[in-house]
Protein backbone atom coordinates (compact mmCIF):
# COMPACT_ATOMS: atom_id res chain seq x y z
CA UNK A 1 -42.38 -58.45 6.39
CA UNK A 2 -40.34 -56.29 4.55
CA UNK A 3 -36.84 -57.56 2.88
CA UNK A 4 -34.36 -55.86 4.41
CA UNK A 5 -31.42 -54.29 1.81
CA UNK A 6 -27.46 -55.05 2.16
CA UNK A 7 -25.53 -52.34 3.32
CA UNK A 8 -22.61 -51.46 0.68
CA UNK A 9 -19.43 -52.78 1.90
CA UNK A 10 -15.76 -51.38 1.53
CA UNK A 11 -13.99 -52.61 -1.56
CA UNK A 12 -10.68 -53.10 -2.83
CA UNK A 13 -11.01 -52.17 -6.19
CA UNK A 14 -12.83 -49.06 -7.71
CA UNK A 15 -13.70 -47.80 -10.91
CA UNK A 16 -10.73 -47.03 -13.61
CA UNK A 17 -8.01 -49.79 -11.42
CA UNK A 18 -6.46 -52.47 -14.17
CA UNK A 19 -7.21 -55.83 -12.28
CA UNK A 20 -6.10 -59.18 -12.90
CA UNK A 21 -8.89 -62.04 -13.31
CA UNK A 22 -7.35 -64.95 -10.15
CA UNK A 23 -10.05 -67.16 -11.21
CA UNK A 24 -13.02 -68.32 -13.60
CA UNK A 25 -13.04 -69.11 -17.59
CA UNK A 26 -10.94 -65.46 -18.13
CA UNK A 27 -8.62 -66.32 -15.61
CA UNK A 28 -5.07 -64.30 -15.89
CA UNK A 29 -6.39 -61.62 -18.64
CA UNK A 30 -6.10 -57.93 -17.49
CA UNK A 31 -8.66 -55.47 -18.16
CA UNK A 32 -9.82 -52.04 -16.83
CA UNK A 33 -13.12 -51.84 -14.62
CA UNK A 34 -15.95 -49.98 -15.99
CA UNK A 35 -18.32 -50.09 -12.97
CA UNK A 36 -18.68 -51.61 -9.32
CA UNK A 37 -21.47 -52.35 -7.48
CA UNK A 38 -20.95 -52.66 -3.80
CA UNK A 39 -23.95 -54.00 -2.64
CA UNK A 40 -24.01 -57.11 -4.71
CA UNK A 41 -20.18 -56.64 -4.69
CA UNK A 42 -19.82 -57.16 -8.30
CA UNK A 43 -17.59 -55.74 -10.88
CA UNK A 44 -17.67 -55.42 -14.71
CA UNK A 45 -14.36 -55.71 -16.53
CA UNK A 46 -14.13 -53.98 -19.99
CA UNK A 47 -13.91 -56.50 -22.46
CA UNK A 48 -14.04 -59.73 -20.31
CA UNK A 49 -16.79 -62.23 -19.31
CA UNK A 50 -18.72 -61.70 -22.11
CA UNK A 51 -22.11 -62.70 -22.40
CA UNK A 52 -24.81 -63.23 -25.68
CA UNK A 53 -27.83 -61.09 -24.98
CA UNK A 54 -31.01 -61.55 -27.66
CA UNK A 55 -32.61 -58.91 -27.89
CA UNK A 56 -36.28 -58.54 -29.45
CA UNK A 57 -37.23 -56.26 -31.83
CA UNK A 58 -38.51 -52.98 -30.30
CA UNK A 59 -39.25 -49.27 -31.42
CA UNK A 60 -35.71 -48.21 -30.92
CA UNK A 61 -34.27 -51.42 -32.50
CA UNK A 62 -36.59 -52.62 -34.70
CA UNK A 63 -34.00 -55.40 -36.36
CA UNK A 64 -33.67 -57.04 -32.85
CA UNK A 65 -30.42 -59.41 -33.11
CA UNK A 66 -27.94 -60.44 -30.87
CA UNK A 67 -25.47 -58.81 -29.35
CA UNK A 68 -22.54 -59.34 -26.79
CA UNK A 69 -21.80 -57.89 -23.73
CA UNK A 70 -19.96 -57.44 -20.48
CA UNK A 71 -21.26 -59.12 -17.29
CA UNK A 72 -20.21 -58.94 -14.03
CA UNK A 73 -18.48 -60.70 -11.75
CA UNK A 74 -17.71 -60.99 -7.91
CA UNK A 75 -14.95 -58.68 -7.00
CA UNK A 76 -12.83 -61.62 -4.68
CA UNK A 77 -12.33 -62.92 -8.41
CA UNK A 78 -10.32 -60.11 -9.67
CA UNK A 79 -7.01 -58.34 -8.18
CA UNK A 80 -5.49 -55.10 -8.68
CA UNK A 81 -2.04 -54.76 -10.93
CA UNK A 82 0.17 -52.47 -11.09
CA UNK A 83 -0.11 -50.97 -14.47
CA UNK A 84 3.46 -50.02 -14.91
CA UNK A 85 4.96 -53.22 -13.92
CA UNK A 86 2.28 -55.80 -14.43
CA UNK A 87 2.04 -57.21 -10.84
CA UNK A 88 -0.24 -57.73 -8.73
CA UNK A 89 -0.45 -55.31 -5.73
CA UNK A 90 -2.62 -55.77 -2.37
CA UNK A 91 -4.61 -52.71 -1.14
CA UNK A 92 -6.24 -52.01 2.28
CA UNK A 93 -5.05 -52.22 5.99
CA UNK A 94 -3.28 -55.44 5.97
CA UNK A 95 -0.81 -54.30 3.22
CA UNK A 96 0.04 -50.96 4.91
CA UNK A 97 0.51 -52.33 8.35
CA UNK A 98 3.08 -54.75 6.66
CA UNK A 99 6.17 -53.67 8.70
CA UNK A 100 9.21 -52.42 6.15
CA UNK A 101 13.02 -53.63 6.61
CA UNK A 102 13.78 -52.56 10.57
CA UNK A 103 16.50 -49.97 10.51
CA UNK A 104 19.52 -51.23 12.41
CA UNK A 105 19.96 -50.38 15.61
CA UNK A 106 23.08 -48.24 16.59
CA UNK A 107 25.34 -50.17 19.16
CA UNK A 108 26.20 -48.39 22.23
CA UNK A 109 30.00 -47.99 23.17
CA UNK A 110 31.12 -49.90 25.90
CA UNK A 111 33.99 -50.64 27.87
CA UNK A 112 34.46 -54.25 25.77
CA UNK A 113 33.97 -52.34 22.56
CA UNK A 114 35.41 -48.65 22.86
């Protein structure tokens, strides 16, 4: 039987937002998002959850050593700021169906009121 693949799902973050980390050991730092995968739904944050990587020595490196690096992590774990302000703004459907302030509505004249 072959494995079948996730389908990429709809995100709401992309590549170049500022996010927020909401949770995990770099929660509330801000950084800017270098790459998303959507199938895994996975992020990588420049300069957060880093991660020591040994590396042997090879032709191209032939010292080896160790060297940090970013890794990712699940997308619900991040948020999107505002990069003016610094707050935290929610994308997608829900936030644009969010109903503004009602106008007022204009009162009809009457025999009571006129």
């Amino acid at each position: 039987m072959a494995i079948k693949k996730a389908d990429p799902v709809q995100l709401h973050v992309k590549t170049g937002d500022t996010v927020k980390v909401i949770s995990g050991d770099e929660k509330g730092k801000t950084g800017v998002i270098k790459s998303v995968n959507r199938v895994t739904q996975r992020v990588i944050v420049e300069g957060l959850n880093l991660v020591t990587k040994h590396n042997k020595p090879s032709a191209k490196s032939p010292q080896g050593g160790i060297t940090k690096m970013e890794a990712p992590m699940h997308v619900s774990n991040v948020q999107a700021i505002n990069p003016t302000t610094g707050e935290r703004v929610r994308k997608g459907a829900a936030a644009a169906a969010a109903p503004a302030a009602a106008p007022a509505k204009a009162k009809r004249a009457t025999a009571k009121t006129a």
